[in-house]
Protein backbone atom coordinates (compact mmCIF):
# COMPACT_ATOMS: atom_id res chain seq x y z
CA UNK A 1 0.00 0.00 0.00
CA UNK A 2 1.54 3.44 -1.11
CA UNK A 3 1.91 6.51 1.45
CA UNK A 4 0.12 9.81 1.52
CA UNK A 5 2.92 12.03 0.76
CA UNK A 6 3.60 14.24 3.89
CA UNK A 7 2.07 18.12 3.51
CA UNK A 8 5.65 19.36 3.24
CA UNK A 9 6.53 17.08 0.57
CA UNK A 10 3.17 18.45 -1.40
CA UNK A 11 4.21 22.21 -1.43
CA UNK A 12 7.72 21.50 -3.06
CA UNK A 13 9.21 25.05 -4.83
CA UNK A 14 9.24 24.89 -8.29
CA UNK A 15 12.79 25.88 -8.50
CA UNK A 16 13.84 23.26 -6.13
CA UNK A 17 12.27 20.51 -8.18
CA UNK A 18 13.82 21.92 -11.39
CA UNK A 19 16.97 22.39 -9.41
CA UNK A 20 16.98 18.72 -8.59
CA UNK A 21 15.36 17.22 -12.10
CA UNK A 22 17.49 15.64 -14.75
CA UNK A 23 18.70 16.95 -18.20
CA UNK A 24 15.78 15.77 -20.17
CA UNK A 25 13.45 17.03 -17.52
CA UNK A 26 15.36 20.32 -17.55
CA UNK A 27 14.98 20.59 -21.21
CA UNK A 28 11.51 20.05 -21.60
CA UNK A 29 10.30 22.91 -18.79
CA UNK A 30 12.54 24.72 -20.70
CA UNK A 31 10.84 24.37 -23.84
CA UNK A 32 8.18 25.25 -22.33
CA UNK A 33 8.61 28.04 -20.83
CA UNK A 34 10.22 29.63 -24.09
CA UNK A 35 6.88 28.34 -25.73
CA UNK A 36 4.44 30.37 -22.79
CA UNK A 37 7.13 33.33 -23.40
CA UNK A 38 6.33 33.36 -27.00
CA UNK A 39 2.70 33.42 -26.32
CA UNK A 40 2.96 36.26 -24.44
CA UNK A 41 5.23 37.50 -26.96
CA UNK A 42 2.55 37.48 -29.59
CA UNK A 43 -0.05 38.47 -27.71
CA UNK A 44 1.81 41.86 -26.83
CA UNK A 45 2.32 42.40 -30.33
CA UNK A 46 -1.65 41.60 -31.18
CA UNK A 47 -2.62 44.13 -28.64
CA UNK A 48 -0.07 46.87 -30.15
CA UNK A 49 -1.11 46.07 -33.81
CA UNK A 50 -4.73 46.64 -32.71
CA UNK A 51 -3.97 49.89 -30.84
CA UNK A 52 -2.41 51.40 -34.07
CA UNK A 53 -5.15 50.08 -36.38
CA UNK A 54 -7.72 51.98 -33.58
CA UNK A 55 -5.46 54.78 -33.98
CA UNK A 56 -5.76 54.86 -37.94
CA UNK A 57 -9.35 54.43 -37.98
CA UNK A 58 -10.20 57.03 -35.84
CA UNK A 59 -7.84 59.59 -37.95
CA UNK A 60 -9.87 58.22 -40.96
CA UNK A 61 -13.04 58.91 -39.21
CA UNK A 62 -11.89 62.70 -37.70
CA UNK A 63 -10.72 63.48 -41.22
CA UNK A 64 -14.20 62.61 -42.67
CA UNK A 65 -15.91 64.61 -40.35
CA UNK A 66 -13.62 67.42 -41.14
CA UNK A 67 -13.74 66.98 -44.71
CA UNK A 68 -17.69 67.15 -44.95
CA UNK A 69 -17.62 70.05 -42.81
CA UNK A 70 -15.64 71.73 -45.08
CA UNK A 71 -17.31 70.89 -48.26
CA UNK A 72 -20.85 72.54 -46.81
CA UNK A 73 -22.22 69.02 -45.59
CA UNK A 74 -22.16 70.57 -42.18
CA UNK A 75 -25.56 68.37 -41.04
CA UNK A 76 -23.95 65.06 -42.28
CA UNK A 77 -19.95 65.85 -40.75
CA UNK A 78 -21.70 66.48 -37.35
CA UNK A 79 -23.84 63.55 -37.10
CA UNK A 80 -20.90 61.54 -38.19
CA UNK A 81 -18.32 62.92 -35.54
CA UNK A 82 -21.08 62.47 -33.07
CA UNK A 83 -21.87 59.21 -33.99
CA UNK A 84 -18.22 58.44 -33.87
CA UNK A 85 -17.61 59.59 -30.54
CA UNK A 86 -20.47 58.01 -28.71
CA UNK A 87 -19.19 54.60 -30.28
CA UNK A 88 -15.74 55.39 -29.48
CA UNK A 89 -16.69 55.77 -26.04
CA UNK A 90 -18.73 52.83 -25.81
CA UNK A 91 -15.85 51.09 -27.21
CA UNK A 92 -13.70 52.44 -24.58
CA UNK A 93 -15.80 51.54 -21.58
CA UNK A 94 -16.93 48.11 -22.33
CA UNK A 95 -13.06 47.33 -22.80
CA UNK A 96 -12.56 49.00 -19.48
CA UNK A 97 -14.61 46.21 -18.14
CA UNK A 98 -13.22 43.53 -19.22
């Protein structure tokens, strides 16, 4: 009949079981841990590339605004900047939430 394991033996630090692991053990927490870093990696850059693409759309948007303002559309250019920044603020708090 096999042993409970004793609580100390249960809360063992991670670096102490690494420390005391062999080379093929070693290797393959490595491995993994340069895998998680890559996720986090790419998920950095996702979050940066979708910042500048928010950034470009809104520029877009301001500039259209702007544009029919300036062309005597004065009625349309408002509704559209309005419109615009009610979304982008409902944009902005739901992400807040989250």
């Amino acid at each position: 009949m096999s042993e409970q394991p004793s609580r100390a033996d249960r809360f063992v630090d991670p670096l102490q079981v690494y420390a005391q692991a062999d080379a093929d053990t070693r290797s393959l927490i490595e491995k993994e841990l340069d895998r998680i870093d890559d996720l986090d990696r790419r998920e950095v850059q996702m979050n940066g590339r979708g910042l500048n693409y928010g950034v470009l759309v809104t520029l877009a948007f301001l500039a259209a605004c702007v544009y029919l303002i300036v062309i005597g559309h004065s009625v349309e250019g408002t509704i559209l900047g309005v419109t615009f920044i009610v979304a982008l603020m409902a944009v902005l708090a739901v992400g807040r939430k989250q």
